[in-house]
Structure formats: structure tokens, C-alpha cells
N, C-alpha and C. Protein backbone atom coordinates (compact mmCIF):
# COMPACT_ATOMS: atom_id res chain seq x y z
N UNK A 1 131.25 113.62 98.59
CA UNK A 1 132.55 113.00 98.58
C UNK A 1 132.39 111.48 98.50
N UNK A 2 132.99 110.71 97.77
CA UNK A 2 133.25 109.23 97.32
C UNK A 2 133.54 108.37 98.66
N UNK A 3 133.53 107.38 99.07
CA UNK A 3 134.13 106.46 99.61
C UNK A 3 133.72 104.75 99.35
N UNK A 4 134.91 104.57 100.16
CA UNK A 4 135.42 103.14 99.70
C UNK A 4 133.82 102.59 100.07
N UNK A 5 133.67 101.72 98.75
CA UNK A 5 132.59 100.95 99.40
C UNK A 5 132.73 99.63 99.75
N UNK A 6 131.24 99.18 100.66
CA UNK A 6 131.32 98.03 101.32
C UNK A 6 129.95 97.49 101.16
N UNK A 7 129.49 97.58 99.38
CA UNK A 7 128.39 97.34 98.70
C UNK A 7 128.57 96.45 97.50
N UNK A 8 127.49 95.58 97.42
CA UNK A 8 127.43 94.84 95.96
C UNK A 8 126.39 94.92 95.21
N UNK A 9 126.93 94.82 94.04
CA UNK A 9 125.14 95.12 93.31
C UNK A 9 124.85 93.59 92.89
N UNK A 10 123.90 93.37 92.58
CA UNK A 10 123.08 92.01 92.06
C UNK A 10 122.70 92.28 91.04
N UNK A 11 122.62 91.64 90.12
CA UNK A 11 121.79 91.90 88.86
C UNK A 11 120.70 90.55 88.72
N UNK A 12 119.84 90.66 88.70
CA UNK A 12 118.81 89.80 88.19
C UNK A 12 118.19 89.33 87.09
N UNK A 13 118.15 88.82 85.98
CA UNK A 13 117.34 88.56 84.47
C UNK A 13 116.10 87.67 84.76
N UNK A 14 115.09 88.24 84.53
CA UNK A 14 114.33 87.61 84.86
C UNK A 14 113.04 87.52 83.74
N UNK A 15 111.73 86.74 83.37
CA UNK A 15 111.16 86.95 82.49
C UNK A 15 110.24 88.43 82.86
N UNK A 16 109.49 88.85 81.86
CA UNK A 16 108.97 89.58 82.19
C UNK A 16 107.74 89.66 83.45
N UNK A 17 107.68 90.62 84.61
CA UNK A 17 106.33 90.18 85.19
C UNK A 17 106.64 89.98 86.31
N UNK A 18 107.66 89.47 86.76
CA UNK A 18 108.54 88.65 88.22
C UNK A 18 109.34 89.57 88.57
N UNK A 19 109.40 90.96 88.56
CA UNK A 19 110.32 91.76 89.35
C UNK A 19 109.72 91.94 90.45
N UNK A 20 108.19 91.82 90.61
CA UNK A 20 107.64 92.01 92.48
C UNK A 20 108.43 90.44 92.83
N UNK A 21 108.11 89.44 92.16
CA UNK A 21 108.44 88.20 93.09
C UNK A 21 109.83 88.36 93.16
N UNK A 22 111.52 89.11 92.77
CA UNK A 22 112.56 89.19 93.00
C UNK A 22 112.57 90.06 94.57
N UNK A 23 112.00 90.95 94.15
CA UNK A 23 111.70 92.25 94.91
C UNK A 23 111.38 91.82 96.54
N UNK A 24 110.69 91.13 96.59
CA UNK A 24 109.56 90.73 97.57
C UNK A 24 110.63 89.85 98.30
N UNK A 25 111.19 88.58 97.49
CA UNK A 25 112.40 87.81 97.91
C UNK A 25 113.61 88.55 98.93
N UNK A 26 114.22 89.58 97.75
CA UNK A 26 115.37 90.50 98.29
C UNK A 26 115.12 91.09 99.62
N UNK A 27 113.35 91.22 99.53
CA UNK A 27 113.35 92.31 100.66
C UNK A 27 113.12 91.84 102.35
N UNK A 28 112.56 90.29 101.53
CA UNK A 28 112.80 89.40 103.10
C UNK A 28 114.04 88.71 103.87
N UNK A 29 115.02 89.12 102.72
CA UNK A 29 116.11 88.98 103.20
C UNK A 29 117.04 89.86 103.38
N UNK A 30 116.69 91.25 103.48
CA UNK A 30 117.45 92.65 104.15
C UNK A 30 117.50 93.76 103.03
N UNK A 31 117.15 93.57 101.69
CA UNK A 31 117.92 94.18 100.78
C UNK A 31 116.55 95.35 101.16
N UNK A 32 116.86 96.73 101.29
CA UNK A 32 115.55 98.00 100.86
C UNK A 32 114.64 97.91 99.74
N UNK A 33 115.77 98.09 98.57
CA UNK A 33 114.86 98.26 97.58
C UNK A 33 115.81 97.92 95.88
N UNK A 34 115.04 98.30 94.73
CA UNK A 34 115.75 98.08 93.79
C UNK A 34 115.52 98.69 92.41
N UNK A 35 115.78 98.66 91.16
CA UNK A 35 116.16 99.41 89.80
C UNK A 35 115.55 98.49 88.75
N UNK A 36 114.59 98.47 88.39
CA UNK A 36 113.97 97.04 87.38
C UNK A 36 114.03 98.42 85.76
N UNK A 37 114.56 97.70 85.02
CA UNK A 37 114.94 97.66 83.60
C UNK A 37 114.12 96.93 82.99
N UNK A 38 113.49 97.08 81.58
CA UNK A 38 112.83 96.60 81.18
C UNK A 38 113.54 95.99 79.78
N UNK A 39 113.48 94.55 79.31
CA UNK A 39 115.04 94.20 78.66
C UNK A 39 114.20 93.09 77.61
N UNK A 40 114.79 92.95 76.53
CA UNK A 40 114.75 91.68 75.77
C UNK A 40 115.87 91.11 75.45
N UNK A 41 115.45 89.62 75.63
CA UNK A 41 116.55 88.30 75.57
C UNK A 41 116.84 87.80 74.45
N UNK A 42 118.06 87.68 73.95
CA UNK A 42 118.15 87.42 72.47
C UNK A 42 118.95 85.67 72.31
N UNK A 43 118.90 85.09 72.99
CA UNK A 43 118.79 83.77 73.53
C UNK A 43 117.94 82.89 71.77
N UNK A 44 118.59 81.75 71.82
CA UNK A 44 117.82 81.35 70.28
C UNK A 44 117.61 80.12 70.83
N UNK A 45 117.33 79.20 69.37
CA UNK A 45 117.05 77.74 70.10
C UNK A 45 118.12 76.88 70.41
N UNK A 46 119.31 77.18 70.67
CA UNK A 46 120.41 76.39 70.92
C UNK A 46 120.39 76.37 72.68
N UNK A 47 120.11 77.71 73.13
CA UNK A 47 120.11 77.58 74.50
C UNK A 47 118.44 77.20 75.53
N UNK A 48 117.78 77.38 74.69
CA UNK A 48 116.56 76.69 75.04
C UNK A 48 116.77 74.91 74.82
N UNK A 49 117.57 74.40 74.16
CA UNK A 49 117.97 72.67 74.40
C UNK A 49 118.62 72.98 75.23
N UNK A 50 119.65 73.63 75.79
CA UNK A 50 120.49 73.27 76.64
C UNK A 50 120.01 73.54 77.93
N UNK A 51 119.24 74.51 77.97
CA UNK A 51 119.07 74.40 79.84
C UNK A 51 117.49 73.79 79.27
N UNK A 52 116.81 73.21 78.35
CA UNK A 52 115.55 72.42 78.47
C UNK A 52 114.21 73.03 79.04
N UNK A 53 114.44 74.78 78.40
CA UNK A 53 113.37 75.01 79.13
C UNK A 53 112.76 76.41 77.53
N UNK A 54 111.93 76.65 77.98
CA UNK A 54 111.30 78.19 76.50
C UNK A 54 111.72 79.29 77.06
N UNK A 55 112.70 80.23 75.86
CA UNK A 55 113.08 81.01 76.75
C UNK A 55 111.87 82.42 76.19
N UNK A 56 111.71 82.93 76.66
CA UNK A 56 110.34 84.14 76.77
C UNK A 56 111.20 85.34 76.50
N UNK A 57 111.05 85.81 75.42
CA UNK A 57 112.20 87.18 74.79
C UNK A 57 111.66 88.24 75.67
N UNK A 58 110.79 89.03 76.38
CA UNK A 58 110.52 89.93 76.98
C UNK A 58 111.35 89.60 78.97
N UNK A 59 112.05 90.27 79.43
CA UNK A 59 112.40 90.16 80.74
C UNK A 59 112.57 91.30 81.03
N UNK A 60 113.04 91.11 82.07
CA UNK A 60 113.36 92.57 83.51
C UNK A 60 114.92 92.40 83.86
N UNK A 61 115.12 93.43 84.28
CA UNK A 61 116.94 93.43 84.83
C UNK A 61 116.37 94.25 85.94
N UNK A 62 116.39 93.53 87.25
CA UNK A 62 116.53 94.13 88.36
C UNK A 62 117.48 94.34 89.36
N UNK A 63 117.89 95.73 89.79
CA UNK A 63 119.84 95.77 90.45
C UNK A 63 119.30 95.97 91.28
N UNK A 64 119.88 95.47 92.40
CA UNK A 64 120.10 95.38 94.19
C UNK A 64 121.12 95.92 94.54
N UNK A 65 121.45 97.33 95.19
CA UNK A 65 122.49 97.31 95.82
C UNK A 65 122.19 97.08 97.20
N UNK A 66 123.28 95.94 97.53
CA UNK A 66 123.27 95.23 98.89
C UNK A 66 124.60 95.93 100.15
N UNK A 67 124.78 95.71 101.08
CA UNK A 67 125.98 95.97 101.76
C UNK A 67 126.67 94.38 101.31
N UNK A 68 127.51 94.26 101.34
CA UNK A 68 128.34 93.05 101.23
C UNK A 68 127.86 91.94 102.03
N UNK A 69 127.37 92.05 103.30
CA UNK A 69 127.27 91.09 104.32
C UNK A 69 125.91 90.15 103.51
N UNK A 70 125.18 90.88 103.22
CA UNK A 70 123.65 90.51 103.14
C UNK A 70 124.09 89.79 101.65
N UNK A 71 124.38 89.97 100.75
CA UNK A 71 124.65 89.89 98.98
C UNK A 71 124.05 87.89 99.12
N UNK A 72 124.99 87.34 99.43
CA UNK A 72 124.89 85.87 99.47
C UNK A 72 123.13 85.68 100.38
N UNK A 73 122.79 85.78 101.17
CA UNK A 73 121.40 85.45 101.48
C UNK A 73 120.39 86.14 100.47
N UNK A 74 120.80 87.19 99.97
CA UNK A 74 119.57 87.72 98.70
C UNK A 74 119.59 87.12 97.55
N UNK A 75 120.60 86.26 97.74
CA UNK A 75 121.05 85.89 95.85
C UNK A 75 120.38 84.60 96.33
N UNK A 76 120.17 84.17 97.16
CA UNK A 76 119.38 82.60 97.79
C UNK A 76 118.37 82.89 97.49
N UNK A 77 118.20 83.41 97.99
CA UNK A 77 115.97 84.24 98.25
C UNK A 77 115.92 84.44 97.21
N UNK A 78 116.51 85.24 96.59
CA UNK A 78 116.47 85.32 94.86
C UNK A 78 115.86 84.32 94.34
N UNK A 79 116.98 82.78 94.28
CA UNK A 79 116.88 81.95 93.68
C UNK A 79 116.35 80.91 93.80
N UNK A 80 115.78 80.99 95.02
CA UNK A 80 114.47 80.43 95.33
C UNK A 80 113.55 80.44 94.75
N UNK A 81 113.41 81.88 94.65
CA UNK A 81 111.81 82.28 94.07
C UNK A 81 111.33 82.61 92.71
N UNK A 82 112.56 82.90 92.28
CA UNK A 82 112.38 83.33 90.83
C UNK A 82 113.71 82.34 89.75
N UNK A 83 114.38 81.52 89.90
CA UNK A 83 115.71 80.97 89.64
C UNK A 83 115.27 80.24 88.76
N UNK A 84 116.06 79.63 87.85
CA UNK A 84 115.85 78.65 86.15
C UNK A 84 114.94 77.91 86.69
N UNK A 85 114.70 77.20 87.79
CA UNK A 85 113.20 76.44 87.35
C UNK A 85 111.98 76.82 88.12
N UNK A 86 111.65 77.91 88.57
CA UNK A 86 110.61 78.66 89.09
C UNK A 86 110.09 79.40 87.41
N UNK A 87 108.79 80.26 87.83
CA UNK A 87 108.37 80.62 86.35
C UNK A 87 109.14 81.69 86.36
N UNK A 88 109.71 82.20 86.87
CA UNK A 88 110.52 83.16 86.65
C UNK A 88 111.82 83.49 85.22
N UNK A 89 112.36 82.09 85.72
CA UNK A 89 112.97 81.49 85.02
C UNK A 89 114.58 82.60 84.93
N UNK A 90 114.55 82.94 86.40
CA UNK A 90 115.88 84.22 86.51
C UNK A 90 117.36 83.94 86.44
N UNK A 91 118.22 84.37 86.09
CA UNK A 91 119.75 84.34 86.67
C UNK A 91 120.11 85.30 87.41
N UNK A 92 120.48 85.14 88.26
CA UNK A 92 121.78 86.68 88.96
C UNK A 92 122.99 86.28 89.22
N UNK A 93 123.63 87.62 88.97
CA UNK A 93 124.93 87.44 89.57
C UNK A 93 125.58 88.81 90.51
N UNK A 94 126.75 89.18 90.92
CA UNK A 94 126.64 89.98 91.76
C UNK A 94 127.85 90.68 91.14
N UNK A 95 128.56 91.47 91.28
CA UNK A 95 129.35 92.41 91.09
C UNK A 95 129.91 93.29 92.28
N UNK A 96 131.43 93.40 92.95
CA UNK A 96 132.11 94.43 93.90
C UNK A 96 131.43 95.41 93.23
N UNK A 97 131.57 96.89 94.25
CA UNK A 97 131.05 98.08 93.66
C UNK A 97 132.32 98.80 94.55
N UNK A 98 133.02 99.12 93.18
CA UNK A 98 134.39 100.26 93.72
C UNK A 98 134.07 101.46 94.84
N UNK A 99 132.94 101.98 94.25
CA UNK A 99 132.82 103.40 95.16
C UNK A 99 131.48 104.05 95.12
N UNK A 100 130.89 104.80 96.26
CA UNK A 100 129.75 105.14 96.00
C UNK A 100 129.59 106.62 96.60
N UNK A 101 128.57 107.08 96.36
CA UNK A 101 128.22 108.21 96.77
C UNK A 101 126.74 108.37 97.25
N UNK A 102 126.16 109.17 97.83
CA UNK A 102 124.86 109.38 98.42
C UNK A 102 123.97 108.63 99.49
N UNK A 103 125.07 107.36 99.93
CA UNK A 103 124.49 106.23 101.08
C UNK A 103 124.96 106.72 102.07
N UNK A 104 124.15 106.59 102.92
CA UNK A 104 124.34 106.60 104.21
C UNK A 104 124.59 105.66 105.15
């Protein structure tokens, strides 16, 4: 049976290689565990001038589902460790999650 949730997911982009260093981040700051996707970036040279950095076409998409409370301290730790100017070179963002099933 469904209920209301009181969860957010995170999404992470990160280059390829850096889903332990997201992972490792999230997990010192409460999150269990997570979903790494294996992704290419189609990013050209217009946005490599603008944020001034190479963007590396191979990355990871790693999802966090968080409880709500925790979401904002993982997206820190996150972006600490892996964020546009670490080699990581990650974005996240977070997303409400309407409803879930199978948590306890």
C-alpha cells in the first residue's frame, strides 16, 4: 500500500569514476545508500567557456533517496566533495517524491 511520502530524491551528475566519492559524502551525512546510472554528457564548447572548466562526456547519475530532514546536509557533503570545482566536477539537485512504497 502507497503512502504519503516524507522523502526526496537527489540526483547527482557527476564525471565518470566519482560515484564512491558522492556515495561516501552522502553516507557521512545520513543518506544509506544509492542508484548510480551510467550516462553521457552532451554539453559542447559553449558551456565549457561558460562555467571555464573541460567538460568530460562520460559521467554517472547517482539518486539518493533521502527522508526530507537530511536532503539539505547531503546536497552539502555532496558538494563539497564532488561539486563544479572538485574533479568531480558534479551538479545535484533534489526533487519532492509524491509517494512511495516498500520503506520502512
Amino acid at each position: 500500500m502507497a503512502e504519503n511520502s516524507k522523502y526526496e530524491i537527489i540526483f547527482c551528475v557527476i564525471n565518470a569514476g566519482f560515484s564512491d566519492t558522492v556515495m561516501d559524502a552522502a553516507r557521512e551525512a545520513g543518506a544509506r545508500g544509492g542508484t548510480v546510472i551510467r550516462a553521457r554528457g552532451t554539453a559542447g564548447k559553449e558551456a565549457e567557456e561558460l562555467f571555464s572548466i573541460t567538460i568530460h562526456p562520460d559521467k554517472e547519475v547517482v539518486m539518493i533517496l533521502v527522508p526530507q530532514d537530511i536532503k539539505d546536509a547531503v546536497m552539502t557533503a555532496i558538494y563539497r566533495s564532488a561539486g563544479m570545482n572538485a574533479a568531480g566536477q558534479g551538479i545535484a539537485f533534489s526533487m519532492a517524491v509524491d509517494r512511495t512504497v516498500g520503506l520502512q
